[in-house]
PDB file of N, CA and C in Angstrom:
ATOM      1  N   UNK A   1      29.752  18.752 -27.498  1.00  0.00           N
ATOM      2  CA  UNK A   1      29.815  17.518 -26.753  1.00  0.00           C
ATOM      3  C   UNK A   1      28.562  17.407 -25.875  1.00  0.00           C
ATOM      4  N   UNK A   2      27.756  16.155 -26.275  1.00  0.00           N
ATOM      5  CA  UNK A   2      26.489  16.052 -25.473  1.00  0.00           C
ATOM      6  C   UNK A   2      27.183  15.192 -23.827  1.00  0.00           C
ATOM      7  N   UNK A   3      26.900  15.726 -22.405  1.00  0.00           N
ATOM      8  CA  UNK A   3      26.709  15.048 -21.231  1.00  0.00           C
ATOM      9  C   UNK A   3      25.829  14.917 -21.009  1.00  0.00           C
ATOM     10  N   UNK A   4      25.570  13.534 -20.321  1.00  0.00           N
ATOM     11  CA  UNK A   4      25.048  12.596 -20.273  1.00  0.00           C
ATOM     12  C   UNK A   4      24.351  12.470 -18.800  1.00  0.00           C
ATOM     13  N   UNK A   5      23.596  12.717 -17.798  1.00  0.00           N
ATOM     14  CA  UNK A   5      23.620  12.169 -16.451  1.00  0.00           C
ATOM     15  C   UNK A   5      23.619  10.863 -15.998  1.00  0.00           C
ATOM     16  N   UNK A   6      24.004  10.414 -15.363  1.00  0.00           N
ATOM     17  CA  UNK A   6      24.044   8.756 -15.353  1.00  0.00           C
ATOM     18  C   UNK A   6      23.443   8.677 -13.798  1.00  0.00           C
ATOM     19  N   UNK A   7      23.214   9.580 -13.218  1.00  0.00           N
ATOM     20  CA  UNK A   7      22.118   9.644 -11.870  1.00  0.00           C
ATOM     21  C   UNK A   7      21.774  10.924 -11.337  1.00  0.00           C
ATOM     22  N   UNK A   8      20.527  10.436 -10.461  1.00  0.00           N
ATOM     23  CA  UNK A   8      20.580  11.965  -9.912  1.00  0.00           C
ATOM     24  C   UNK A   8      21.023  12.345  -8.615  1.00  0.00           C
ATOM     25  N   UNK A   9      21.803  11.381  -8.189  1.00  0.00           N
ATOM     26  CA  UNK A   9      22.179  11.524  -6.796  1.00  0.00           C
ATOM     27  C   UNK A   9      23.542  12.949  -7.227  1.00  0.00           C
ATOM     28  N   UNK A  10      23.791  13.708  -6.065  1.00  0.00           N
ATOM     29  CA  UNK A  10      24.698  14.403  -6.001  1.00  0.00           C
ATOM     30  C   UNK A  10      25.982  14.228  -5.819  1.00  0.00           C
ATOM     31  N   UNK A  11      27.022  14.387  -6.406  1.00  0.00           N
ATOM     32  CA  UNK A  11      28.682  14.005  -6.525  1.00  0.00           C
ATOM     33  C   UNK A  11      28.704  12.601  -7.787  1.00  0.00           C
ATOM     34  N   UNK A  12      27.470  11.812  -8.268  1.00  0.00           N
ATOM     35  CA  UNK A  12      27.912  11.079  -9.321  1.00  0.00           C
ATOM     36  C   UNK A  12      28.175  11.885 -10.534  1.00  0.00           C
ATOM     37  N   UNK A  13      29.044  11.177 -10.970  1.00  0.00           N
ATOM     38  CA  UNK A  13      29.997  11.810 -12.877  1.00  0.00           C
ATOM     39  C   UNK A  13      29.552  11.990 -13.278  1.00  0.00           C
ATOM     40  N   UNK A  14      29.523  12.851 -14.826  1.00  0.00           N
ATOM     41  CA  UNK A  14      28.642  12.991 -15.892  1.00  0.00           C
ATOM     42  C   UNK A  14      29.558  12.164 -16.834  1.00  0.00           C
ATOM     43  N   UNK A  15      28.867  11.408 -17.579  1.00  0.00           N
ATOM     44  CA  UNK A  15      28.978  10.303 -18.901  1.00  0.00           C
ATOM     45  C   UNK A  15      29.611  11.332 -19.461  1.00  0.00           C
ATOM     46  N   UNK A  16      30.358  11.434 -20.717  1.00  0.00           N
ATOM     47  CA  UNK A  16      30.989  12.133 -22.128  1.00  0.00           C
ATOM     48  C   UNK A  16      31.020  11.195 -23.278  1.00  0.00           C
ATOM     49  N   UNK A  17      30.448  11.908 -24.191  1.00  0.00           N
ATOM     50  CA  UNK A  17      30.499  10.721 -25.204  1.00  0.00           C
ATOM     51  C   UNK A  17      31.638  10.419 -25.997  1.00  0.00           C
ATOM     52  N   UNK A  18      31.791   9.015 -25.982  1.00  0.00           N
ATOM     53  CA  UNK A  18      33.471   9.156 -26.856  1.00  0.00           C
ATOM     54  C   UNK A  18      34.953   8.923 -25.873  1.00  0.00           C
ATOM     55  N   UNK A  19      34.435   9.495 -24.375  1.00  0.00           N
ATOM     56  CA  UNK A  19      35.634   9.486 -23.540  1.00  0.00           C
ATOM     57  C   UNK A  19      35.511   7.821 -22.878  1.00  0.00           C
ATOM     58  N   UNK A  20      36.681   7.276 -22.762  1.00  0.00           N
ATOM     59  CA  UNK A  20      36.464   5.822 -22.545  1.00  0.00           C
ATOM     60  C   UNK A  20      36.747   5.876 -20.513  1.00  0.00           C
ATOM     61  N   UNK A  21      36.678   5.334 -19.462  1.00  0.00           N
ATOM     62  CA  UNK A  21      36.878   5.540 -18.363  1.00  0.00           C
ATOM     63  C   UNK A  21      38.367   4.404 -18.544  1.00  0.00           C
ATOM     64  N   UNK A  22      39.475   5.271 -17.607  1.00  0.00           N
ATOM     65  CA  UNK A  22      40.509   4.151 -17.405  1.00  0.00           C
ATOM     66  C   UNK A  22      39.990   2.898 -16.402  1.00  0.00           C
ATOM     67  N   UNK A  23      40.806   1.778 -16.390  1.00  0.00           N
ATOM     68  CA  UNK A  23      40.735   0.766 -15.203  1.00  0.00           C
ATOM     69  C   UNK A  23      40.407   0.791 -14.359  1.00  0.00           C
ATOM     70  N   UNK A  24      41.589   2.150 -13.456  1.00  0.00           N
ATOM     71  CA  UNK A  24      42.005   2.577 -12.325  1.00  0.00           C
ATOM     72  C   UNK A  24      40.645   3.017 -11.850  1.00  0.00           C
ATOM     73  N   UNK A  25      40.249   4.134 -12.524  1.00  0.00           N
ATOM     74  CA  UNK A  25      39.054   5.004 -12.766  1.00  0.00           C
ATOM     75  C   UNK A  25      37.742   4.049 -12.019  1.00  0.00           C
ATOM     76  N   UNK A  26      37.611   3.229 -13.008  1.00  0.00           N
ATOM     77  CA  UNK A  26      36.690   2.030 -13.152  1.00  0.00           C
ATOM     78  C   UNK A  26      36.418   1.355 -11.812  1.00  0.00           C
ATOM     79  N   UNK A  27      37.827   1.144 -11.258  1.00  0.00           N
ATOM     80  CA  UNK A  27      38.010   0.029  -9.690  1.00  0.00           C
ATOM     81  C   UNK A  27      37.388   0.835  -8.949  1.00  0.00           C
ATOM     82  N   UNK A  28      38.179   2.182  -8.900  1.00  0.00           N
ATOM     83  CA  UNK A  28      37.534   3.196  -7.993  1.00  0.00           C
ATOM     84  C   UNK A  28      36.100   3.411  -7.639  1.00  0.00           C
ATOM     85  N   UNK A  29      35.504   3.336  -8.833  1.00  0.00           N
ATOM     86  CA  UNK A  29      34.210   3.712  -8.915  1.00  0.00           C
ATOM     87  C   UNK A  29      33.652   2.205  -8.100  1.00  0.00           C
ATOM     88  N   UNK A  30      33.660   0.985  -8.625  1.00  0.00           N
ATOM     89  CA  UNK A  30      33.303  -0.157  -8.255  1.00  0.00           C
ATOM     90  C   UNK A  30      33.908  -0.248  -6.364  1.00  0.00           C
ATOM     91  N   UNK A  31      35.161  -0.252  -5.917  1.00  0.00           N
ATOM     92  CA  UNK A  31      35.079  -0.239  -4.651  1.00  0.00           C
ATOM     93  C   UNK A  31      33.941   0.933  -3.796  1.00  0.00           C
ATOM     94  N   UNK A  32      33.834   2.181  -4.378  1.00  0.00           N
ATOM     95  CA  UNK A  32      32.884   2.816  -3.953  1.00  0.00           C
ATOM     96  C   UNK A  32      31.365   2.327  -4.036  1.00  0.00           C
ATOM     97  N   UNK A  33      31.121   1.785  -5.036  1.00  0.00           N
ATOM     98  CA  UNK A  33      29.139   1.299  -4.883  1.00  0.00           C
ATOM     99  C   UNK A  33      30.026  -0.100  -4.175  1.00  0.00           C
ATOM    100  N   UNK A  34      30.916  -0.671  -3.935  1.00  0.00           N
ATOM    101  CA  UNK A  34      30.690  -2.071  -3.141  1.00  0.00           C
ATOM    102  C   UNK A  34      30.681  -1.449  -1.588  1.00  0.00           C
ATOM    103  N   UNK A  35      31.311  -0.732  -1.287  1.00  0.00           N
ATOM    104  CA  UNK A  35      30.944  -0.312   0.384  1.00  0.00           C
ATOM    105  C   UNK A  35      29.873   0.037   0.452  1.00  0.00           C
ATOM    106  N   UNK A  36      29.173   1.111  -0.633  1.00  0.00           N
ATOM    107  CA  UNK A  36      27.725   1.534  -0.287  1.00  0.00           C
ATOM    108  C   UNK A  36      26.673   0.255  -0.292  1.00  0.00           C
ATOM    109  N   UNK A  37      26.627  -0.326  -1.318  1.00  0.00           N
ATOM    110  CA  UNK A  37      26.120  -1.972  -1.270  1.00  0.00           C
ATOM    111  C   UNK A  37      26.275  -2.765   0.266  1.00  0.00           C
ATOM    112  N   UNK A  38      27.914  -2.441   0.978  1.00  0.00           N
ATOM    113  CA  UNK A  38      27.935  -3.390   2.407  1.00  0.00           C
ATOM    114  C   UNK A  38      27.148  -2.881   3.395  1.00  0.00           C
ATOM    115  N   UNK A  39      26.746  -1.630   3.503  1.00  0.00           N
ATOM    116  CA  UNK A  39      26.458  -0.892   4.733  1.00  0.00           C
ATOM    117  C   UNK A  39      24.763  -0.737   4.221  1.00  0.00           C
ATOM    118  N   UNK A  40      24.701  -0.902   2.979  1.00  0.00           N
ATOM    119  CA  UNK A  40      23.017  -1.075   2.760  1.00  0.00           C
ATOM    120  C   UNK A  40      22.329  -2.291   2.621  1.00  0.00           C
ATOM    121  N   UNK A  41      23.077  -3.556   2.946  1.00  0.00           N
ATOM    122  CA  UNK A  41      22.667  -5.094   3.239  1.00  0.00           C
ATOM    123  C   UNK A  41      22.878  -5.109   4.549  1.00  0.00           C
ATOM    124  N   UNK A  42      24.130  -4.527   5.219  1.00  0.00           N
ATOM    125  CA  UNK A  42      24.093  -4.892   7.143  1.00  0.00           C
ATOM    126  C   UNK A  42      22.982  -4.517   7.518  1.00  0.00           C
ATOM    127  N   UNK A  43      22.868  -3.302   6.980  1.00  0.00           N
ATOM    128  CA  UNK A  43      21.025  -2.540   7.573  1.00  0.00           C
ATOM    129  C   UNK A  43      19.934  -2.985   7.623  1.00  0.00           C
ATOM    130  N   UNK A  44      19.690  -3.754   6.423  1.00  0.00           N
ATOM    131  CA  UNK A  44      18.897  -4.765   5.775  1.00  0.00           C
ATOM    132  C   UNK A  44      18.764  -5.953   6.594  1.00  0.00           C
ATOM    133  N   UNK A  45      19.755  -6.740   6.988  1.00  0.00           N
ATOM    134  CA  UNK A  45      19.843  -7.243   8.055  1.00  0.00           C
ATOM    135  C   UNK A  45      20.337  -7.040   9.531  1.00  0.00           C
ATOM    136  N   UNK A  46      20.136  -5.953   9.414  1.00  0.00           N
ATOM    137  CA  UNK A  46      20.162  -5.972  11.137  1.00  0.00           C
ATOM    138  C   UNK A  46      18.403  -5.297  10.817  1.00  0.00           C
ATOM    139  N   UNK A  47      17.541  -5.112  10.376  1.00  0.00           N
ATOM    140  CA  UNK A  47      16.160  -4.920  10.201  1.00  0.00           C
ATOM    141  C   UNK A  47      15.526  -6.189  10.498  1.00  0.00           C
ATOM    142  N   UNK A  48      16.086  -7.288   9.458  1.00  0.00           N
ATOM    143  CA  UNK A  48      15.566  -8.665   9.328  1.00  0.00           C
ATOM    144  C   UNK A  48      15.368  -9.121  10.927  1.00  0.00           C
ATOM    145  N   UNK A  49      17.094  -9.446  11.330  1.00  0.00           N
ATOM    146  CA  UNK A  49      17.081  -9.650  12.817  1.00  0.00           C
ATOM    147  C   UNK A  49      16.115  -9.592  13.707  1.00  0.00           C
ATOM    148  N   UNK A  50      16.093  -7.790  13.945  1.00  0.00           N
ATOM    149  CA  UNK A  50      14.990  -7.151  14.771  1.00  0.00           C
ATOM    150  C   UNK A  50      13.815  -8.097  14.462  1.00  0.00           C
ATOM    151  N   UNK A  51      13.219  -8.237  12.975  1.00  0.00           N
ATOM    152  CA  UNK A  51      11.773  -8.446  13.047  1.00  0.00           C
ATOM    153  C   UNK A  51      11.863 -10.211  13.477  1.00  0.00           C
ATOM    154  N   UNK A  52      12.952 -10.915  13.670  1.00  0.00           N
ATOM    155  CA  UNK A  52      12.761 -12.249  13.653  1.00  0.00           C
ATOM    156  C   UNK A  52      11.873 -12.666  14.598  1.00  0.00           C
ATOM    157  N   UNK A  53      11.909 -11.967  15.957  1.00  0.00           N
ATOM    158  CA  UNK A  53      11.289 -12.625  17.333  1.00  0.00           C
ATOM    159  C   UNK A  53       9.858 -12.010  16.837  1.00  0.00           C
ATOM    160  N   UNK A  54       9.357 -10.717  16.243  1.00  0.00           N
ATOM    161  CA  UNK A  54       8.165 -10.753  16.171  1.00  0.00           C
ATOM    162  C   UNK A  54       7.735 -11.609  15.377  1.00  0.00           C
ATOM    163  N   UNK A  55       8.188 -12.028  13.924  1.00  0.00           N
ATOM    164  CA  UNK A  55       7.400 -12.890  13.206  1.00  0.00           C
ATOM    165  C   UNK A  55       7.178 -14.413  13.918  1.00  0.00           C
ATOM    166  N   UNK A  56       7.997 -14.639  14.684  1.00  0.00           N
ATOM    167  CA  UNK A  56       7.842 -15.902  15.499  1.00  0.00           C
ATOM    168  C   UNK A  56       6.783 -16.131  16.092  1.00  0.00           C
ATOM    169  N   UNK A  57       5.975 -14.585  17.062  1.00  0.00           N
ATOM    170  CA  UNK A  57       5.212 -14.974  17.895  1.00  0.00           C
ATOM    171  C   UNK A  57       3.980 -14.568  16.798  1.00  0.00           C
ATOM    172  N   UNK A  58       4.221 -14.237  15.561  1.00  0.00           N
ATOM    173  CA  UNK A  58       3.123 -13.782  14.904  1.00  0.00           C
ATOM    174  C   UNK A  58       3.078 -15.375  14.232  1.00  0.00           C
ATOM    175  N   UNK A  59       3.521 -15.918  14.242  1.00  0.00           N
ATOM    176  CA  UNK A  59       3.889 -17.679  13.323  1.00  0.00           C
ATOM    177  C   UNK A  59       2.866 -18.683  14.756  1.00  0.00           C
ATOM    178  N   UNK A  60       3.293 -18.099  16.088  1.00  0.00           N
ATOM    179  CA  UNK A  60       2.635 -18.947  17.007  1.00  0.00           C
ATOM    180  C   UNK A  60       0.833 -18.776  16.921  1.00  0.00           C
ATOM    181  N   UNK A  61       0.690 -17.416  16.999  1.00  0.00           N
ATOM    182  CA  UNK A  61      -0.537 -16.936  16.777  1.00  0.00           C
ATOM    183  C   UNK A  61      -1.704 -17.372  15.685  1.00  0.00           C
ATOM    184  N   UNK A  62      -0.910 -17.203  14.405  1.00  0.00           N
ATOM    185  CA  UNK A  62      -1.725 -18.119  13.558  1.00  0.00           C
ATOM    186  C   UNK A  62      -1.492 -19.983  13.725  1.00  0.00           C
ATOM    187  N   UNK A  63      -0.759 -20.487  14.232  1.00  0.00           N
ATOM    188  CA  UNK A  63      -1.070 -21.814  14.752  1.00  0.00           C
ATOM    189  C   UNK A  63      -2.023 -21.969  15.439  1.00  0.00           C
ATOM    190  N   UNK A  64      -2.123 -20.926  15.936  1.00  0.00           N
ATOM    191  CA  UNK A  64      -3.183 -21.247  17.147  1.00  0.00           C
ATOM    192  C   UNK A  64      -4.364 -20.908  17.210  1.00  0.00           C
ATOM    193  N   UNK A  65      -4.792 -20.028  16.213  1.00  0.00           N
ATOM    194  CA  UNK A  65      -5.898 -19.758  15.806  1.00  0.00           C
ATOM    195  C   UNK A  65      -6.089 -20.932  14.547  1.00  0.00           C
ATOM    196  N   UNK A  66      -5.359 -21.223  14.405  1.00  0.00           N
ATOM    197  CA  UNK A  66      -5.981 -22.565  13.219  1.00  0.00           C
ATOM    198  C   UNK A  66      -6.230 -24.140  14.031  1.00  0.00           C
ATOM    199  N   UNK A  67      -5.559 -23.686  15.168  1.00  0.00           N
ATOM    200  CA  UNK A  67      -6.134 -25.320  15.744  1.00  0.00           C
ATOM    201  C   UNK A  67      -7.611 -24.784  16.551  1.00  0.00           C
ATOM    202  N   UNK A  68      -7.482 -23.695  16.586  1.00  0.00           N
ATOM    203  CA  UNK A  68      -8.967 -23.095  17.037  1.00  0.00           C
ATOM    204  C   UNK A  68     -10.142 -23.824  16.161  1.00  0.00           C
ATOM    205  N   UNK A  69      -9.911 -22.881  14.923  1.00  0.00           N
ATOM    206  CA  UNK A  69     -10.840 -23.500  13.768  1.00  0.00           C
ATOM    207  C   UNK A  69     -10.983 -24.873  13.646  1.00  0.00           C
ATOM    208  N   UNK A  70      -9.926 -25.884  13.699  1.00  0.00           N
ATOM    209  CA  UNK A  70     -10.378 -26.856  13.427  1.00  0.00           C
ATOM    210  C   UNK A  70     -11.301 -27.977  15.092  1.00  0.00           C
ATOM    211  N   UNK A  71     -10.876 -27.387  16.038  1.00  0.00           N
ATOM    212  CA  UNK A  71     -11.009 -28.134  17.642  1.00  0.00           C
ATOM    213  C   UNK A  71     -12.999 -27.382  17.691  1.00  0.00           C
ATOM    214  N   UNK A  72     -12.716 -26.392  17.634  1.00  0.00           N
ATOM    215  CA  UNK A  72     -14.364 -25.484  17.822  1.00  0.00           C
ATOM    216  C   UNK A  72     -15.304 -26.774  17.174  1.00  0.00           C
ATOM    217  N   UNK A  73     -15.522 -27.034  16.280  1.00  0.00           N
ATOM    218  CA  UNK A  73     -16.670 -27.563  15.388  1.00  0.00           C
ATOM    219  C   UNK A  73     -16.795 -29.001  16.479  1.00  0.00           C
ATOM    220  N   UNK A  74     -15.714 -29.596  17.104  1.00  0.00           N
ATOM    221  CA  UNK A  74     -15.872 -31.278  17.351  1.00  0.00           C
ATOM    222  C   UNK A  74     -15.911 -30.873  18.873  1.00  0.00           C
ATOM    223  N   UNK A  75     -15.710 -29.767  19.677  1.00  0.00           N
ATOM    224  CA  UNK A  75     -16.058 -29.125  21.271  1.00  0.00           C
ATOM    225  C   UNK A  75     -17.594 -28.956  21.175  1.00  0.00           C
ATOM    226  N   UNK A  76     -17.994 -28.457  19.947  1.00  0.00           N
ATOM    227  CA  UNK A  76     -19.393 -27.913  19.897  1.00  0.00           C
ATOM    228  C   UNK A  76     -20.300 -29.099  19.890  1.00  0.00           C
ATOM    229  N   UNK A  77     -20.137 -30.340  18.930  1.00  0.00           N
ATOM    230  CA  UNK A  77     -20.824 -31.794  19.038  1.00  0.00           C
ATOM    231  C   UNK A  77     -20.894 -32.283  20.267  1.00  0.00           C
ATOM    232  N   UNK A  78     -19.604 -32.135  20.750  1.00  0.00           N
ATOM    233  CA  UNK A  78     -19.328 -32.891  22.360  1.00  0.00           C
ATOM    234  C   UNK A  78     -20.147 -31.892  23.089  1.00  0.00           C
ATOM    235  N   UNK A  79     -20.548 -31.081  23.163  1.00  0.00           N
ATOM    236  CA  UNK A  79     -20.907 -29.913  24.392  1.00  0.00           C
ATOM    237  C   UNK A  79     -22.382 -29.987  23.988  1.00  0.00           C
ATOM    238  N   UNK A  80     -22.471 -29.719  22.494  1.00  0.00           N
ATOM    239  CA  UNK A  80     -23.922 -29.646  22.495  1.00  0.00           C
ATOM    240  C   UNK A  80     -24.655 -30.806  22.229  1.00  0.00           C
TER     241      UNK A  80
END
């Protein structure tokens, strides 16, 4: 009987060829990657969160260096 690895993380099953998984089996497995899935998107967003207020003032910054670029050239006519 050839096994199979189906990951390399530690405590996942080994595949068997030929052996079919029950239902029960099946749910089990699926409620387990759906919690690991919930607690690895909250993270994900509570990351997002955090970065929101910096990208904001990084969003103000390039506004403001682009009204730079465009105000400089028509200050410089007027001045010079």
């Amino acid at each position: 009987m050839i096994r199979l690895k189906t990951s390399f993380r530690h405590g996942i099953g080994l595949v068997k060829r030929g052996n079919v998984m029950k239902a029960i089996e099946v749910l089990k497995e699926l409620e387990k990657h759906e919690a690991e899935c919930l607690l690895r998107y909250k993270n994900i967003e509570e990351k997002l969160s955090d970065q929101k207020n910096t990208l904001k003032l990084l969003d103000a910054k390039v506004w403001g260096i682009a009204v730079l670029v465009l105000v400089v050239p028509f200050a410089a006519r007027l001045l010079g």
